[in-house]
N, C-alpha and C. Protein backbone atom coordinates (compact mmCIF):
# COMPACT_ATOMS: atom_id res chain seq x y z
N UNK A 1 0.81 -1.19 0.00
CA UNK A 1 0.00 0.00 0.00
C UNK A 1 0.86 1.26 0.00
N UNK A 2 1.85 1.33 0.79
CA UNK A 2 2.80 2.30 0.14
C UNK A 2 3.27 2.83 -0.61
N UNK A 3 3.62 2.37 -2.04
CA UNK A 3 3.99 2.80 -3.37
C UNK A 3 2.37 3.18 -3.87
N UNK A 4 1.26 2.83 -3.54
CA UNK A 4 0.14 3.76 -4.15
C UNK A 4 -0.22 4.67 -3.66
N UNK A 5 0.40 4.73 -2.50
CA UNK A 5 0.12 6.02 -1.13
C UNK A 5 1.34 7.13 -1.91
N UNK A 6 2.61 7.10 -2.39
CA UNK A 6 3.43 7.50 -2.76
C UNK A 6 2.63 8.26 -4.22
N UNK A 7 2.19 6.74 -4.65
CA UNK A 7 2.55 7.38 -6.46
C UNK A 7 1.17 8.58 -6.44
N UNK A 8 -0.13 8.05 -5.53
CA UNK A 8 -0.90 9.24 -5.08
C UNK A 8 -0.56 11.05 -4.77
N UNK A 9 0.39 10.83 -3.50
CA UNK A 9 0.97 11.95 -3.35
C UNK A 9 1.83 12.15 -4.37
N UNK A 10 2.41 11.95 -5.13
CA UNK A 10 3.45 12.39 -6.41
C UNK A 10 2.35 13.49 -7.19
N UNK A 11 1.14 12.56 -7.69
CA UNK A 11 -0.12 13.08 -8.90
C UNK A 11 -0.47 14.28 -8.12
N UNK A 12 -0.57 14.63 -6.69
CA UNK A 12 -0.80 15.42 -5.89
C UNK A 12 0.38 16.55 -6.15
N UNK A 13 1.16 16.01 -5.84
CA UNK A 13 2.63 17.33 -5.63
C UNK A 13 2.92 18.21 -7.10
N UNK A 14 2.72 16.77 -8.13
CA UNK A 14 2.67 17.84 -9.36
C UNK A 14 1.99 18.69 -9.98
N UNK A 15 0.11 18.24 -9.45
CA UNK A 15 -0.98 19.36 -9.83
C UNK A 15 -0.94 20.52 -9.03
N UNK A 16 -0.83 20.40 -7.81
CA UNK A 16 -1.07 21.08 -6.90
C UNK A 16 -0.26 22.79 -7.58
N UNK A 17 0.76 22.87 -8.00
CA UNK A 17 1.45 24.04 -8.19
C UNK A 17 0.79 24.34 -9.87
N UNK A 18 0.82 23.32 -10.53
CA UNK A 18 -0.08 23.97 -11.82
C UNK A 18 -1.64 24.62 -11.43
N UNK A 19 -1.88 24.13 -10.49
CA UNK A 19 -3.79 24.49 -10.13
C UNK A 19 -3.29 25.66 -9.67
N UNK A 20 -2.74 26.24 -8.60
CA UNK A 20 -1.85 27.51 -7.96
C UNK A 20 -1.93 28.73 -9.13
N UNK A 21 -0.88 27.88 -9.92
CA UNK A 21 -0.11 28.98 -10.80
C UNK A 21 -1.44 29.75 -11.68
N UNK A 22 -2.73 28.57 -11.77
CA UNK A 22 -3.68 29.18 -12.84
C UNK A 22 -4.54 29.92 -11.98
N UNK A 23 -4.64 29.89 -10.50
CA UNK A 23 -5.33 30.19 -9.81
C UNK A 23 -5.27 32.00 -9.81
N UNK A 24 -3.56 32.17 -10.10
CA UNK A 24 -3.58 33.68 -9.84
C UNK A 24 -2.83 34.04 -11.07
N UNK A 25 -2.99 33.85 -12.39
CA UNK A 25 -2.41 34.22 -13.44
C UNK A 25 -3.24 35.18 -14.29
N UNK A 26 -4.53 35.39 -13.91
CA UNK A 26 -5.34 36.39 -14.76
C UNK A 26 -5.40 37.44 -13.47
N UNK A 27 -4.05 38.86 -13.74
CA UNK A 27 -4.47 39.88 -13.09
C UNK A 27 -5.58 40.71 -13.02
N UNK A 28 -6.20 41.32 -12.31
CA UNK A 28 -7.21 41.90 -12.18
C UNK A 28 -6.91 43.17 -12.89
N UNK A 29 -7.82 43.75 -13.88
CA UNK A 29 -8.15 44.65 -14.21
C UNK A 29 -9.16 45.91 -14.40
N UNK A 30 -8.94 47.16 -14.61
CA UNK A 30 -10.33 47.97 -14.59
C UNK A 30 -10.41 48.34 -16.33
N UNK A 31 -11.45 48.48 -16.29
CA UNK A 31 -12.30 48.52 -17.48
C UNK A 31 -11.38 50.41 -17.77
N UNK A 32 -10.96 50.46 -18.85
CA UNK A 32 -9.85 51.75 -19.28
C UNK A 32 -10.47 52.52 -20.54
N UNK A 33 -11.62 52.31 -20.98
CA UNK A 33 -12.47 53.21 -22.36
C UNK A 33 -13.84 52.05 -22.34
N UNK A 34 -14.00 52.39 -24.25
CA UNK A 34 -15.04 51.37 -24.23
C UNK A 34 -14.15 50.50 -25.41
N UNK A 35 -14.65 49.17 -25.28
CA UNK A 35 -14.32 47.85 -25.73
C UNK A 35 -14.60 48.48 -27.62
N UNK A 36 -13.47 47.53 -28.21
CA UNK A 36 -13.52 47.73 -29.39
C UNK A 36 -13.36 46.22 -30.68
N UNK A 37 -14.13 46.01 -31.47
CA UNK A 37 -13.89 44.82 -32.11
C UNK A 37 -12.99 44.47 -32.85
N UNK A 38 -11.88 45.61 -32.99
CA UNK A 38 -10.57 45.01 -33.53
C UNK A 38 -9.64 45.86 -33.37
N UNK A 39 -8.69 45.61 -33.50
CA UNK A 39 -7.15 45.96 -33.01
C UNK A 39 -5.63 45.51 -34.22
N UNK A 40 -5.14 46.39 -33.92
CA UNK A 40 -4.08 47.24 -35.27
C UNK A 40 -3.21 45.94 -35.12
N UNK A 41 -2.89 44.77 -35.88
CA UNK A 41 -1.48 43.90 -36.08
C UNK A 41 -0.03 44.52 -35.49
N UNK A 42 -0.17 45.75 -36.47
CA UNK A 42 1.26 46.07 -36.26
C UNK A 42 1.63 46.70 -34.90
N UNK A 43 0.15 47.04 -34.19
CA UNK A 43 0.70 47.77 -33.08
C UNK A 43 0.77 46.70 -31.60
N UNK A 44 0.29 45.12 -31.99
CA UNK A 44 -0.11 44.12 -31.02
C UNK A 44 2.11 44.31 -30.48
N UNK A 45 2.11 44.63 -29.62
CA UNK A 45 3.44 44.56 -28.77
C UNK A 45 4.08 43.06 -28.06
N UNK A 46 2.84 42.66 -27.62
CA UNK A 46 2.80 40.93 -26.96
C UNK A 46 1.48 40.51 -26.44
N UNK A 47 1.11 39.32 -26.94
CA UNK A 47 0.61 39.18 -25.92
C UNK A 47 0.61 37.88 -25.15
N UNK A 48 -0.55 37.95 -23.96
CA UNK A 48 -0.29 37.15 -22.74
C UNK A 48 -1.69 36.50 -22.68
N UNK A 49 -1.30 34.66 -22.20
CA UNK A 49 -2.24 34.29 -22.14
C UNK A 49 -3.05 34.07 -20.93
N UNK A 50 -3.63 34.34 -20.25
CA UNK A 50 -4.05 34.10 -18.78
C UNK A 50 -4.33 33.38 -18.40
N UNK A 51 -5.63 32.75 -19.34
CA UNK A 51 -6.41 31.75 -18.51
C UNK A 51 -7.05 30.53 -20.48
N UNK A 52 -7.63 29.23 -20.04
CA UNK A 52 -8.52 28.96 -21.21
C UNK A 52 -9.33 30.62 -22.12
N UNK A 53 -9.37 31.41 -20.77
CA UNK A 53 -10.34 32.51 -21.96
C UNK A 53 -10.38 33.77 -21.92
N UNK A 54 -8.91 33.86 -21.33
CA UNK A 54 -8.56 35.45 -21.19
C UNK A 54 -7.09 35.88 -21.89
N UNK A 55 -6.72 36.87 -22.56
CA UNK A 55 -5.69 37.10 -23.19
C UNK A 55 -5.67 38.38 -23.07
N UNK A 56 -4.64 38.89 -22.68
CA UNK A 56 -4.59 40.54 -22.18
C UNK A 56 -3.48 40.70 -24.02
N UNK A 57 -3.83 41.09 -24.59
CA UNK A 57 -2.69 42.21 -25.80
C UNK A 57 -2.00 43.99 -25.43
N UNK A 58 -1.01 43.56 -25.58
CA UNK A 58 -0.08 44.94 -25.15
C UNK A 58 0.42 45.33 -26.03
N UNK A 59 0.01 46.83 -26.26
CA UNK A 59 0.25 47.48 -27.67
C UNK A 59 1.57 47.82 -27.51
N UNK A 60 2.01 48.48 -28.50
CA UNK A 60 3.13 49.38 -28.75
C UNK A 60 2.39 51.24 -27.70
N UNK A 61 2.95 51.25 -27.38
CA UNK A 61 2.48 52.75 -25.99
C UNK A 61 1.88 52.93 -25.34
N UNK A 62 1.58 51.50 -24.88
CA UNK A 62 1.35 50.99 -23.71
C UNK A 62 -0.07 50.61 -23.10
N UNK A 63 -0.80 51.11 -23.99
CA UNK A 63 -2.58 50.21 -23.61
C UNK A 63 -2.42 48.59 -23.82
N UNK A 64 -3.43 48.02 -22.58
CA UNK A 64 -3.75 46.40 -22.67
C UNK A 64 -5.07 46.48 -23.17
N UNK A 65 -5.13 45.75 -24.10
CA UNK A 65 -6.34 45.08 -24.67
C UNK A 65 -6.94 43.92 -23.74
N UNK A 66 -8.08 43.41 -22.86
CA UNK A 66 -8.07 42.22 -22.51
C UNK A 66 -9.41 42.00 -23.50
N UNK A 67 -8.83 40.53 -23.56
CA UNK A 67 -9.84 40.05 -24.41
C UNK A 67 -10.61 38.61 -23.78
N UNK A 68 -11.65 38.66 -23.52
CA UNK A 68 -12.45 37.55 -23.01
C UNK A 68 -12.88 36.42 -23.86
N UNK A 69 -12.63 35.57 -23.91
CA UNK A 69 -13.02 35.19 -25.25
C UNK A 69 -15.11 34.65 -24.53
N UNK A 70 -15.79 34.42 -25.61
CA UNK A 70 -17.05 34.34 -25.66
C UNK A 70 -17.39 33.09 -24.69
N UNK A 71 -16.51 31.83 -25.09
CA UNK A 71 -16.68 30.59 -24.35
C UNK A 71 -15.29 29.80 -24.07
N UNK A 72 -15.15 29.42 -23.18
CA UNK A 72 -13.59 28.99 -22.52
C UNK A 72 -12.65 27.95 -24.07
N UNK A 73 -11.85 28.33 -24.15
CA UNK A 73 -10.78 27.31 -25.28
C UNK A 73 -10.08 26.51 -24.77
N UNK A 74 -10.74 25.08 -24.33
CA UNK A 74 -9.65 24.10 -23.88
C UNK A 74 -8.12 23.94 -24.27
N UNK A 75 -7.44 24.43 -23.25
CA UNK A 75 -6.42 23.83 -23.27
C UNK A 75 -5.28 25.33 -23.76
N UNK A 76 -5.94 26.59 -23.79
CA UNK A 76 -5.18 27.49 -24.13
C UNK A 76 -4.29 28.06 -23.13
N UNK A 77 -4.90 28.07 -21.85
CA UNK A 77 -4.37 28.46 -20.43
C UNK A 77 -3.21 27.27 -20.37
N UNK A 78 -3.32 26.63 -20.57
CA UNK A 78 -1.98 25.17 -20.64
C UNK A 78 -1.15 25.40 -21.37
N UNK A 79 -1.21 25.63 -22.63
CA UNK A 79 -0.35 25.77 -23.79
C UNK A 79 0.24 26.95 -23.89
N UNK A 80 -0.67 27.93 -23.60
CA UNK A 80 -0.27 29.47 -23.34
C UNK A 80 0.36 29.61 -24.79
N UNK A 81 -0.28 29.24 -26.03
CA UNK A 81 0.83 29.69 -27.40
C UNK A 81 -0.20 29.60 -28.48
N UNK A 82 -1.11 30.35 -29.49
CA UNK A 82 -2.00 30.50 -30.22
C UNK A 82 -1.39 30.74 -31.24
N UNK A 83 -2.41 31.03 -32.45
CA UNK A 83 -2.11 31.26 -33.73
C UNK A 83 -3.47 32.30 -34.30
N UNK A 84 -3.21 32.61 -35.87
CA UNK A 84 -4.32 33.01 -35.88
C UNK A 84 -3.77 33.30 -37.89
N UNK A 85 -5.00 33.01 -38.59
CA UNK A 85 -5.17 33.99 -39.66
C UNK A 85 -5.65 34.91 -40.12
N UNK A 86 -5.03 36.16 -40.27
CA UNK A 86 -6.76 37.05 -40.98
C UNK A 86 -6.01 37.70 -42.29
N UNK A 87 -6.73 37.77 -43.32
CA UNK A 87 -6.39 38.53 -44.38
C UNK A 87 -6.30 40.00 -44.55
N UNK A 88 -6.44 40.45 -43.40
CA UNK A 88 -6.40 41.87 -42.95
C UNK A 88 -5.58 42.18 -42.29
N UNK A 89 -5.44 44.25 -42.01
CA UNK A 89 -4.46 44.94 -40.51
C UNK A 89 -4.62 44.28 -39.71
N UNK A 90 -5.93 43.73 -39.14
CA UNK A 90 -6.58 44.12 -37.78
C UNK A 90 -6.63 42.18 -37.40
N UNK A 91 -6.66 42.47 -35.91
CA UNK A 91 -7.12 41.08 -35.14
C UNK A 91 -8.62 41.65 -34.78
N UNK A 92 -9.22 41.05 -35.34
CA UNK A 92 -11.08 41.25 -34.91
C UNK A 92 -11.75 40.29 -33.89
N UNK A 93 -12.38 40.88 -33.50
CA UNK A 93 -13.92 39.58 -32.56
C UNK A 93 -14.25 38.90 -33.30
N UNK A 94 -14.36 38.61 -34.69
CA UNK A 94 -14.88 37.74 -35.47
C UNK A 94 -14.09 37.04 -35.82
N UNK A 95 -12.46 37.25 -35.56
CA UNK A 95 -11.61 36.12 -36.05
C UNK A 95 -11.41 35.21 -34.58
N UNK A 96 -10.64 33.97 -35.23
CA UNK A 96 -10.58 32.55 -34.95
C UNK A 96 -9.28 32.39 -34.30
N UNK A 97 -8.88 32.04 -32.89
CA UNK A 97 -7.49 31.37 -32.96
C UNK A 97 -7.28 30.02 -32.82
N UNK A 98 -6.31 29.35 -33.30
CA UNK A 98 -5.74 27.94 -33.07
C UNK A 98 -4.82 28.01 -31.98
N UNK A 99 -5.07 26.81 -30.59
CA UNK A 99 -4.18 26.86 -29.87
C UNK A 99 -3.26 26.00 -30.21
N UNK A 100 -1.90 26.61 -30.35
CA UNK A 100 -0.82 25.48 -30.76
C UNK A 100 -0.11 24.73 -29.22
N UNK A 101 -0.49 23.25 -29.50
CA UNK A 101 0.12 22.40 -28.87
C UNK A 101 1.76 22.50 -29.08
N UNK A 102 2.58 22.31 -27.91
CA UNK A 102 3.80 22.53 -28.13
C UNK A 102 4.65 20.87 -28.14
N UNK A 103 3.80 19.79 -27.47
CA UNK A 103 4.32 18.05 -27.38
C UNK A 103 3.26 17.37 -28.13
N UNK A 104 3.46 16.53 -28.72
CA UNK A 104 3.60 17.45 -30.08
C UNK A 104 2.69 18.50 -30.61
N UNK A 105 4.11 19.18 -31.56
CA UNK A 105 4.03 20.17 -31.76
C UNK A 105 2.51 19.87 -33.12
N UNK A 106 1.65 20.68 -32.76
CA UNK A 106 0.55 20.21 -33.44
C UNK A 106 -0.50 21.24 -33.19
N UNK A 107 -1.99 21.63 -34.23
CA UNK A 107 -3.06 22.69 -33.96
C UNK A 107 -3.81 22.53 -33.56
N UNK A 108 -4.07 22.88 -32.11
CA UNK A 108 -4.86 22.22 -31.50
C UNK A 108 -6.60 23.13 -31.59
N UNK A 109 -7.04 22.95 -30.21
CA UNK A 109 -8.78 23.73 -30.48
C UNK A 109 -8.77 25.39 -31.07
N UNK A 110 -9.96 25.49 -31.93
CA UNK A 110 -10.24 26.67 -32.49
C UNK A 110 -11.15 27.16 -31.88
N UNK A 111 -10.83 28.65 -31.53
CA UNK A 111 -11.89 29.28 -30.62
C UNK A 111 -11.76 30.86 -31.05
N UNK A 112 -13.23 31.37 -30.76
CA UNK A 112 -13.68 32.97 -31.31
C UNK A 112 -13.19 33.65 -30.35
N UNK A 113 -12.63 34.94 -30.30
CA UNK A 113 -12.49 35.74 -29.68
C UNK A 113 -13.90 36.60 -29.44
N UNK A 114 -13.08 37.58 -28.22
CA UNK A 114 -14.66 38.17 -28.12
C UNK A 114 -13.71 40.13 -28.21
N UNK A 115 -14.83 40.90 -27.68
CA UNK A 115 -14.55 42.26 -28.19
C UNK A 115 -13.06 42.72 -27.21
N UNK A 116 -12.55 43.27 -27.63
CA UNK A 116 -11.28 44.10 -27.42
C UNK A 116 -11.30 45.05 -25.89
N UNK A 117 -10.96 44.77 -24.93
CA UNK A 117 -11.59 45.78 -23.82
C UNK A 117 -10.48 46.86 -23.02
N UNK A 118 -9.95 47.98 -23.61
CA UNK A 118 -8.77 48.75 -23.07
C UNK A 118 -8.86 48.29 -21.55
N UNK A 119 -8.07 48.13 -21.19
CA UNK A 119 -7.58 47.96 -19.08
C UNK A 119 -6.74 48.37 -19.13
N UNK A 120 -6.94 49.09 -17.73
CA UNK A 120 -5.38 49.30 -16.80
C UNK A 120 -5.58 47.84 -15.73
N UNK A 121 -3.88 47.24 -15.84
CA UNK A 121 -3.40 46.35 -15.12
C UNK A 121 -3.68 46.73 -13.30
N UNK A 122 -3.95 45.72 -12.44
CA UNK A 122 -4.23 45.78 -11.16
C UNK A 122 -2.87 45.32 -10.94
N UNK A 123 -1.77 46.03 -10.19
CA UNK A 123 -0.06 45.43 -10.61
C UNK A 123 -0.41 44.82 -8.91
């Protein structure tokens, strides 16, 4: 009974800090204008993934975009690494991202974004 008491606490020791880490990875923010349905390519600076359905975008001079997405994207908060196509400037609410799996490296679920919402960061 020991080695299942063990290999138990192991499955334990290794979730425990991933559940943590997601627990406090979407900073709190305040609502900074009004929300907008798309946003300039060239001016996207980085962005960050928070959660399955939150993605804050950081422009070039310094506004965050957070973006909610409409319904949670399995497995994006894990992967923390997306993709996206649009034939246009702009990243829109109506476009699509692919979350890219990094083991293997592969495209994983497709999910809608939702509207564009200026924040200031809760540091």
């Amino acid at each position: 009974m020991r080695p299942l008491f063990a290999l138990a606490f192991a499955a334990t020791a290794l979730t425990a800090p991933a559940l943590a880490r997601d627990a406090r990875r979407v900073p709190d923010a305040i609502p900074d204008g009004k929300a907008v349905s798309c946003i300039s390519l060239t001016s996207i600076q980085a962005s960050h993934v928070r959660s399955d359905d939150v993605i804050d975008f950081e422009m070039r001079g310094g506004t965050v975009y957070r973006n909610t997405l409409p319904q949670s994207c399995p497995t994006l908060g894990f992967e923390e690494h997306f993709s996206y196509e649009t034939s246009l400037s702009q990243l829109c609410s109506t476009d699509i991202i692919n979350v890219f799996t990094t083991n293997p490296p592969t495209r994983g679920p497709s999910c809608g974004l939702g509207e564009f919402q200026p924040v200031k960061l809760v540091r």
